[in-house]
PDB file of N, CA and C in Angstrom:
ATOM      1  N   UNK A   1      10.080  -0.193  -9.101  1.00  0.00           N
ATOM      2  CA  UNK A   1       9.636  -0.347 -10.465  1.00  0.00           C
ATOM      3  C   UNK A   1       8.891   0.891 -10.900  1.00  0.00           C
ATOM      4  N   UNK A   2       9.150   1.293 -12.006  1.00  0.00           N
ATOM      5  CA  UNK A   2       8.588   2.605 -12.476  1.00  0.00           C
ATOM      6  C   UNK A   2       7.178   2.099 -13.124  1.00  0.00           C
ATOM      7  N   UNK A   3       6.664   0.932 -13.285  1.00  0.00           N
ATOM      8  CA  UNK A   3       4.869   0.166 -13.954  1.00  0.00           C
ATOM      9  C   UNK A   3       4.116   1.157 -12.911  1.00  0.00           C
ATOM     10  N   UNK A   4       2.924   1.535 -13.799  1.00  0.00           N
ATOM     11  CA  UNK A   4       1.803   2.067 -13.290  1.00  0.00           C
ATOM     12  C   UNK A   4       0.821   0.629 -13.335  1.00  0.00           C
ATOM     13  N   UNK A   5       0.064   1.145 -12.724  1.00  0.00           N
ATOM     14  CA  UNK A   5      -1.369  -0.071 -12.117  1.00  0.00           C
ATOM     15  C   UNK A   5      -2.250   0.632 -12.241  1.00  0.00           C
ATOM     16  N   UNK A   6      -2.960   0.637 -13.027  1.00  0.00           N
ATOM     17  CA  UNK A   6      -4.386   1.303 -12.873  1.00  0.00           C
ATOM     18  C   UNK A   6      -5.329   0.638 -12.473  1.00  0.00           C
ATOM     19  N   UNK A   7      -6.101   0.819 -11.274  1.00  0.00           N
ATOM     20  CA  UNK A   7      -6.993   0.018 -11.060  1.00  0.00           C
ATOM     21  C   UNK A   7      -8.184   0.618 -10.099  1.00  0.00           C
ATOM     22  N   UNK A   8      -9.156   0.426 -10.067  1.00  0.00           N
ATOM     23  CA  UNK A   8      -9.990   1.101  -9.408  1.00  0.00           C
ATOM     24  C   UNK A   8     -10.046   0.314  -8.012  1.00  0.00           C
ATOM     25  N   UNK A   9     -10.421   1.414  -6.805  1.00  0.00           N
ATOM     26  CA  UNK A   9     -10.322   1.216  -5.433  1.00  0.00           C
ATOM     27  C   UNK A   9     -11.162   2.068  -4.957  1.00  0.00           C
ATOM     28  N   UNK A  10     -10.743   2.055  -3.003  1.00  0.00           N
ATOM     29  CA  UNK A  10     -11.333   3.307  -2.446  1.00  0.00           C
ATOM     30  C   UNK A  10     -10.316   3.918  -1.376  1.00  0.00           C
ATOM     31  N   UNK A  11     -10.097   4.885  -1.194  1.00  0.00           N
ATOM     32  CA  UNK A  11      -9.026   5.095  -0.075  1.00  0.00           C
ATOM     33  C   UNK A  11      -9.758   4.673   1.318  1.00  0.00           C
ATOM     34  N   UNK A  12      -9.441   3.477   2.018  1.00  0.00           N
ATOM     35  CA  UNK A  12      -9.187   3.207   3.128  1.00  0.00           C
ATOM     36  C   UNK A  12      -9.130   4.227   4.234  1.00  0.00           C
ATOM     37  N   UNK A  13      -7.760   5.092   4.112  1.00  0.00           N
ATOM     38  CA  UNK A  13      -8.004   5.309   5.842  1.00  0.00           C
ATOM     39  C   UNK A  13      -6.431   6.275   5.189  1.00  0.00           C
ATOM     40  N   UNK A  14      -6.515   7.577   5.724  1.00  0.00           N
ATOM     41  CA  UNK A  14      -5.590   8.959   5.355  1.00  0.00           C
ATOM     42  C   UNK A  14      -4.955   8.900   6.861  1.00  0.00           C
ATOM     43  N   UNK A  15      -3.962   9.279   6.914  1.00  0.00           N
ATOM     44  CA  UNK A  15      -3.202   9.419   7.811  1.00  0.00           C
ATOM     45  C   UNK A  15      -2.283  10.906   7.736  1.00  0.00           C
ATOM     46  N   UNK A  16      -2.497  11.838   7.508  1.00  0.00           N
ATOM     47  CA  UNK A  16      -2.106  13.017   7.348  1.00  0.00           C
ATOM     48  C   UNK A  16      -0.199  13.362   7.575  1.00  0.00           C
ATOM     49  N   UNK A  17       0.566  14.549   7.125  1.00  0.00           N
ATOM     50  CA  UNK A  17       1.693  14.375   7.900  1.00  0.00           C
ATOM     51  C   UNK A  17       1.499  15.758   9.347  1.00  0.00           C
ATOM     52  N   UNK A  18       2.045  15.117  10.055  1.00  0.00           N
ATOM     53  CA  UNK A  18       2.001  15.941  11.591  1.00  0.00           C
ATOM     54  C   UNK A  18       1.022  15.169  12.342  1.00  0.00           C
ATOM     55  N   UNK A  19       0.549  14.181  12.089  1.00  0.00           N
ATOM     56  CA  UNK A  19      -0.830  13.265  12.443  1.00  0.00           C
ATOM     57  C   UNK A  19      -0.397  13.107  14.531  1.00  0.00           C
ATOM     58  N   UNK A  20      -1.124  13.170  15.082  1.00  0.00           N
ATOM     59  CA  UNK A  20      -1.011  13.273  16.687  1.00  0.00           C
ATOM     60  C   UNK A  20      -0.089  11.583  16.617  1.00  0.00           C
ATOM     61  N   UNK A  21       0.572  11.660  17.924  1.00  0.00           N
ATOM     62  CA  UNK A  21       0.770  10.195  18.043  1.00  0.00           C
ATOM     63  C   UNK A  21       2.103   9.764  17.184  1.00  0.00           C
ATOM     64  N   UNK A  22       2.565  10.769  16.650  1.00  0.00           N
ATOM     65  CA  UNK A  22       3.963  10.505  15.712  1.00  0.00           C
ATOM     66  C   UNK A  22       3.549   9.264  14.677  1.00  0.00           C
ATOM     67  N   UNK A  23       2.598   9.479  14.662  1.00  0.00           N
ATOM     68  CA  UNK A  23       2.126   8.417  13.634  1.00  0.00           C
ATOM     69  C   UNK A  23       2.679   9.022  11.981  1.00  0.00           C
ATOM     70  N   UNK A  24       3.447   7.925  11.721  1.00  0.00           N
ATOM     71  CA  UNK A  24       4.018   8.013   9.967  1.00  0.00           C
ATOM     72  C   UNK A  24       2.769   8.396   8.448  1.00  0.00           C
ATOM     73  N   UNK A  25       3.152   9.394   7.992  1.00  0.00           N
ATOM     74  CA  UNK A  25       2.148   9.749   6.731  1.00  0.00           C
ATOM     75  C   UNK A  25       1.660   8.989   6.240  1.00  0.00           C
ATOM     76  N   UNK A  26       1.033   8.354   5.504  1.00  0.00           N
ATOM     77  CA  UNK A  26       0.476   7.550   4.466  1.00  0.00           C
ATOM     78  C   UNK A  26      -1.129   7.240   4.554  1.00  0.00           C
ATOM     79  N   UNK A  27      -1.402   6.389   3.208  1.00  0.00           N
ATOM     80  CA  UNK A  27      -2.705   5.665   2.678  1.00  0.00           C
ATOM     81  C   UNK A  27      -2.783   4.586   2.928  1.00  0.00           C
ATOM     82  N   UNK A  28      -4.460   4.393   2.816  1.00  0.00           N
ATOM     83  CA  UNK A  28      -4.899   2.800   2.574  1.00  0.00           C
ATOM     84  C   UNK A  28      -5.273   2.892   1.432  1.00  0.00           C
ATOM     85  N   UNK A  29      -5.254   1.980   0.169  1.00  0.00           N
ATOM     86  CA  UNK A  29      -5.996   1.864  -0.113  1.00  0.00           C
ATOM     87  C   UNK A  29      -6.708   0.134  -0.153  1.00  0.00           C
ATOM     88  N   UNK A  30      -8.113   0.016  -0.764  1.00  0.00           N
ATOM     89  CA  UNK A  30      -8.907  -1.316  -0.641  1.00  0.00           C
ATOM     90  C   UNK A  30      -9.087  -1.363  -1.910  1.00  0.00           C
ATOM     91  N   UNK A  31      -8.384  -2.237  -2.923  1.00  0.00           N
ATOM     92  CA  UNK A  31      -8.867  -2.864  -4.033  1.00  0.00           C
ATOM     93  C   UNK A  31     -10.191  -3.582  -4.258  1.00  0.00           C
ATOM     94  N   UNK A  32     -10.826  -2.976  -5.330  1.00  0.00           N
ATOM     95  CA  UNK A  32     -12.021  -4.000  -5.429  1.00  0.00           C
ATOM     96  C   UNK A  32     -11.880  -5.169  -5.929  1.00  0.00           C
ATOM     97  N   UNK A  33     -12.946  -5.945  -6.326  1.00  0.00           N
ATOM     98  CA  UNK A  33     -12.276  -7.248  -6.418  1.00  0.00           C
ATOM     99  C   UNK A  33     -12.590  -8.005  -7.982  1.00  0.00           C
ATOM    100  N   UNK A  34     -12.346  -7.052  -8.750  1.00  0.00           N
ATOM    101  CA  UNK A  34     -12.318  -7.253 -10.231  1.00  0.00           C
ATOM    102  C   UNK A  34     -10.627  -8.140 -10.407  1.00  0.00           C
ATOM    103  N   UNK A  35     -10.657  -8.157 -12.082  1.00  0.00           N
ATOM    104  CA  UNK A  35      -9.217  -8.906 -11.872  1.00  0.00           C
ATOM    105  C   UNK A  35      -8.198  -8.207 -12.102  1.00  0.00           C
ATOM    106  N   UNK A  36      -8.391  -6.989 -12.588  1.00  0.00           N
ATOM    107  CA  UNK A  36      -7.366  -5.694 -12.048  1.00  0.00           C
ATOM    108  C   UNK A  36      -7.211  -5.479 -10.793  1.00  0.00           C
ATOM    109  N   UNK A  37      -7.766  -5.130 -10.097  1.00  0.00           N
ATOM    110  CA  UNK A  37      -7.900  -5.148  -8.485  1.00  0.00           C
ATOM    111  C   UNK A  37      -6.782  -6.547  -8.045  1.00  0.00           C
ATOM    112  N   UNK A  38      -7.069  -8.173  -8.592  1.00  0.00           N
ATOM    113  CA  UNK A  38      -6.165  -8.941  -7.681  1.00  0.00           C
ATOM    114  C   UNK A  38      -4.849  -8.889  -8.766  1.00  0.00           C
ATOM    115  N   UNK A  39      -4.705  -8.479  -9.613  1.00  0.00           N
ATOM    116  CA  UNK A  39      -3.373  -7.939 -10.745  1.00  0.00           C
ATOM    117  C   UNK A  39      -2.409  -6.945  -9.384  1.00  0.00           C
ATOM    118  N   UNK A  40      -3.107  -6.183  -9.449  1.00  0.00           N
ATOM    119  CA  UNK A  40      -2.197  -4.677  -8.847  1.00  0.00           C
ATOM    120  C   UNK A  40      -1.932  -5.543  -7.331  1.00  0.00           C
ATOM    121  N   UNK A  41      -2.969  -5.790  -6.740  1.00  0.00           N
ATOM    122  CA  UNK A  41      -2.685  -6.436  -5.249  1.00  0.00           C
ATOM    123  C   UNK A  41      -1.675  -7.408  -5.198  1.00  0.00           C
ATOM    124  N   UNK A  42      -1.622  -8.641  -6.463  1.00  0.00           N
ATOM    125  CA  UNK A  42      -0.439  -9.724  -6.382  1.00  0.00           C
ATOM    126  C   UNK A  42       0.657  -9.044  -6.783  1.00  0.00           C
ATOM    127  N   UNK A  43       1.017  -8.124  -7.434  1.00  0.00           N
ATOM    128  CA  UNK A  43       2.058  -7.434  -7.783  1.00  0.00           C
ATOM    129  C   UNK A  43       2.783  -6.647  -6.596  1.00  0.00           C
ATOM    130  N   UNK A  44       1.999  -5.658  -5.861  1.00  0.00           N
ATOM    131  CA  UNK A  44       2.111  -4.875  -5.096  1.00  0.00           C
ATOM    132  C   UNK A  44       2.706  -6.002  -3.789  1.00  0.00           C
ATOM    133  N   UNK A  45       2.066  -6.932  -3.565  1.00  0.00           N
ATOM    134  CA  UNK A  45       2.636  -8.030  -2.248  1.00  0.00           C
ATOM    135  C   UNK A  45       4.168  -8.757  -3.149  1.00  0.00           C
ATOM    136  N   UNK A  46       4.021  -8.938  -3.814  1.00  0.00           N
ATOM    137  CA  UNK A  46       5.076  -9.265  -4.616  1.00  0.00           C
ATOM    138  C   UNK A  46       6.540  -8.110  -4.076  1.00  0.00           C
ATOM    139  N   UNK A  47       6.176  -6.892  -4.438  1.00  0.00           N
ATOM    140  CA  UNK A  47       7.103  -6.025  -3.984  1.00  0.00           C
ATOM    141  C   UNK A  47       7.412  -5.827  -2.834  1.00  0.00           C
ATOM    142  N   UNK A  48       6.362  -5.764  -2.229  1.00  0.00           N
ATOM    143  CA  UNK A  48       6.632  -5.196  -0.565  1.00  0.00           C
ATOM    144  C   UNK A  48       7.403  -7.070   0.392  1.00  0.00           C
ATOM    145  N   UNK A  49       7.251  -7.956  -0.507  1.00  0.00           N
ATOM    146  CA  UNK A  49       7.365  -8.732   0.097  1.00  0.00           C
ATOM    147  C   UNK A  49       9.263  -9.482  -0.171  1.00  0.00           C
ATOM    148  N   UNK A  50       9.839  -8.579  -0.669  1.00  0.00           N
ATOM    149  CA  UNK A  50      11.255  -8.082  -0.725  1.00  0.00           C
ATOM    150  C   UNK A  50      11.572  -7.346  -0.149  1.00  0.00           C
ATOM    151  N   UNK A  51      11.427  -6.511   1.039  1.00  0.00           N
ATOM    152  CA  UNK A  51      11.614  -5.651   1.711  1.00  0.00           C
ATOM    153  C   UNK A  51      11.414  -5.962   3.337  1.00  0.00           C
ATOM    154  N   UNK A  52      10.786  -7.608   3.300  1.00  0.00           N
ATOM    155  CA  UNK A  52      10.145  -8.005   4.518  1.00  0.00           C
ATOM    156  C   UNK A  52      11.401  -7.988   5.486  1.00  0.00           C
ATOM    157  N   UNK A  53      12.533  -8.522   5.096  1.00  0.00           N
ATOM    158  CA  UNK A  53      13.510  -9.250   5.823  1.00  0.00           C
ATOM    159  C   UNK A  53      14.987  -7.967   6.163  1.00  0.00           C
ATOM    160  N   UNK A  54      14.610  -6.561   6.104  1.00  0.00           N
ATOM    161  CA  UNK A  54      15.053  -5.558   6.225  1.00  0.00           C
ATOM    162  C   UNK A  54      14.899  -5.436   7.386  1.00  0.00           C
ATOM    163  N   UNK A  55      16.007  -4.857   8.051  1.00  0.00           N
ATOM    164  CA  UNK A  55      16.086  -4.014   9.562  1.00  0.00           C
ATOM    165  C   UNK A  55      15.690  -2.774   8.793  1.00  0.00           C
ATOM    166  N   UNK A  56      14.806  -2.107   8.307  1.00  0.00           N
ATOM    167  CA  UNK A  56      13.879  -0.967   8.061  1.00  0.00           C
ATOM    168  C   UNK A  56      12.725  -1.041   8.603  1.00  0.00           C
ATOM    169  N   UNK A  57      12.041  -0.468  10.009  1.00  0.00           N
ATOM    170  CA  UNK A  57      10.833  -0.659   9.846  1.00  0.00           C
ATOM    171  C   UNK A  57      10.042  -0.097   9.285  1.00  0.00           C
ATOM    172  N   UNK A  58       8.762  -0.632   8.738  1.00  0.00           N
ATOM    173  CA  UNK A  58       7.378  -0.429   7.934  1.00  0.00           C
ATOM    174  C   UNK A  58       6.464  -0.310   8.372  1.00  0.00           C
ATOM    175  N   UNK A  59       5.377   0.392   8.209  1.00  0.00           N
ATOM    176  CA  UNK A  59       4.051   0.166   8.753  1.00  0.00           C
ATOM    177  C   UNK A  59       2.912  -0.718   7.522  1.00  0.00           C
ATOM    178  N   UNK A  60       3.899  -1.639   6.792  1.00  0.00           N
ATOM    179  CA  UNK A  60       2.602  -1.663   5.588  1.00  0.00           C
ATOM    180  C   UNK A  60       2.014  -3.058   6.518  1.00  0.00           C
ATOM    181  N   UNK A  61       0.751  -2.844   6.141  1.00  0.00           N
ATOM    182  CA  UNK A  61      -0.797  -4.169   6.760  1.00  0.00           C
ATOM    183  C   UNK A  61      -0.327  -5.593   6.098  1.00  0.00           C
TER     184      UNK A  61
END
């Protein structure tokens, strides 16, 4: 989906690319808990939660 979410957070936890451990690039982030915050979060599980039942693996939490 091309929707932006604006919502305020904090980055969690950076994972760099070349990271030791062949560990895969990416972010955390932690939504606060306004009702933008559970907007973007039910949306966002919404998406990722079409993708569950893929022979792709993921690292999402």
């Amino acid at each position: 989906e091309g929707d932006r979410l604006p919502v305020a957070g904090r980055v969690a936890w950076i994972t760099p690319a070349g990271a030791q451990g062949n560990r895969v690039a990416g972010i955390g982030v932690q939504f606060n808990e306004s009702t933008d915050g559970e907007v973007a979060r039910t949306k966002i599980e919404s998406i990722l939660a079409g993708i569950l039942g893929q022979e792709r693996p993921t690292h999402t939490m």
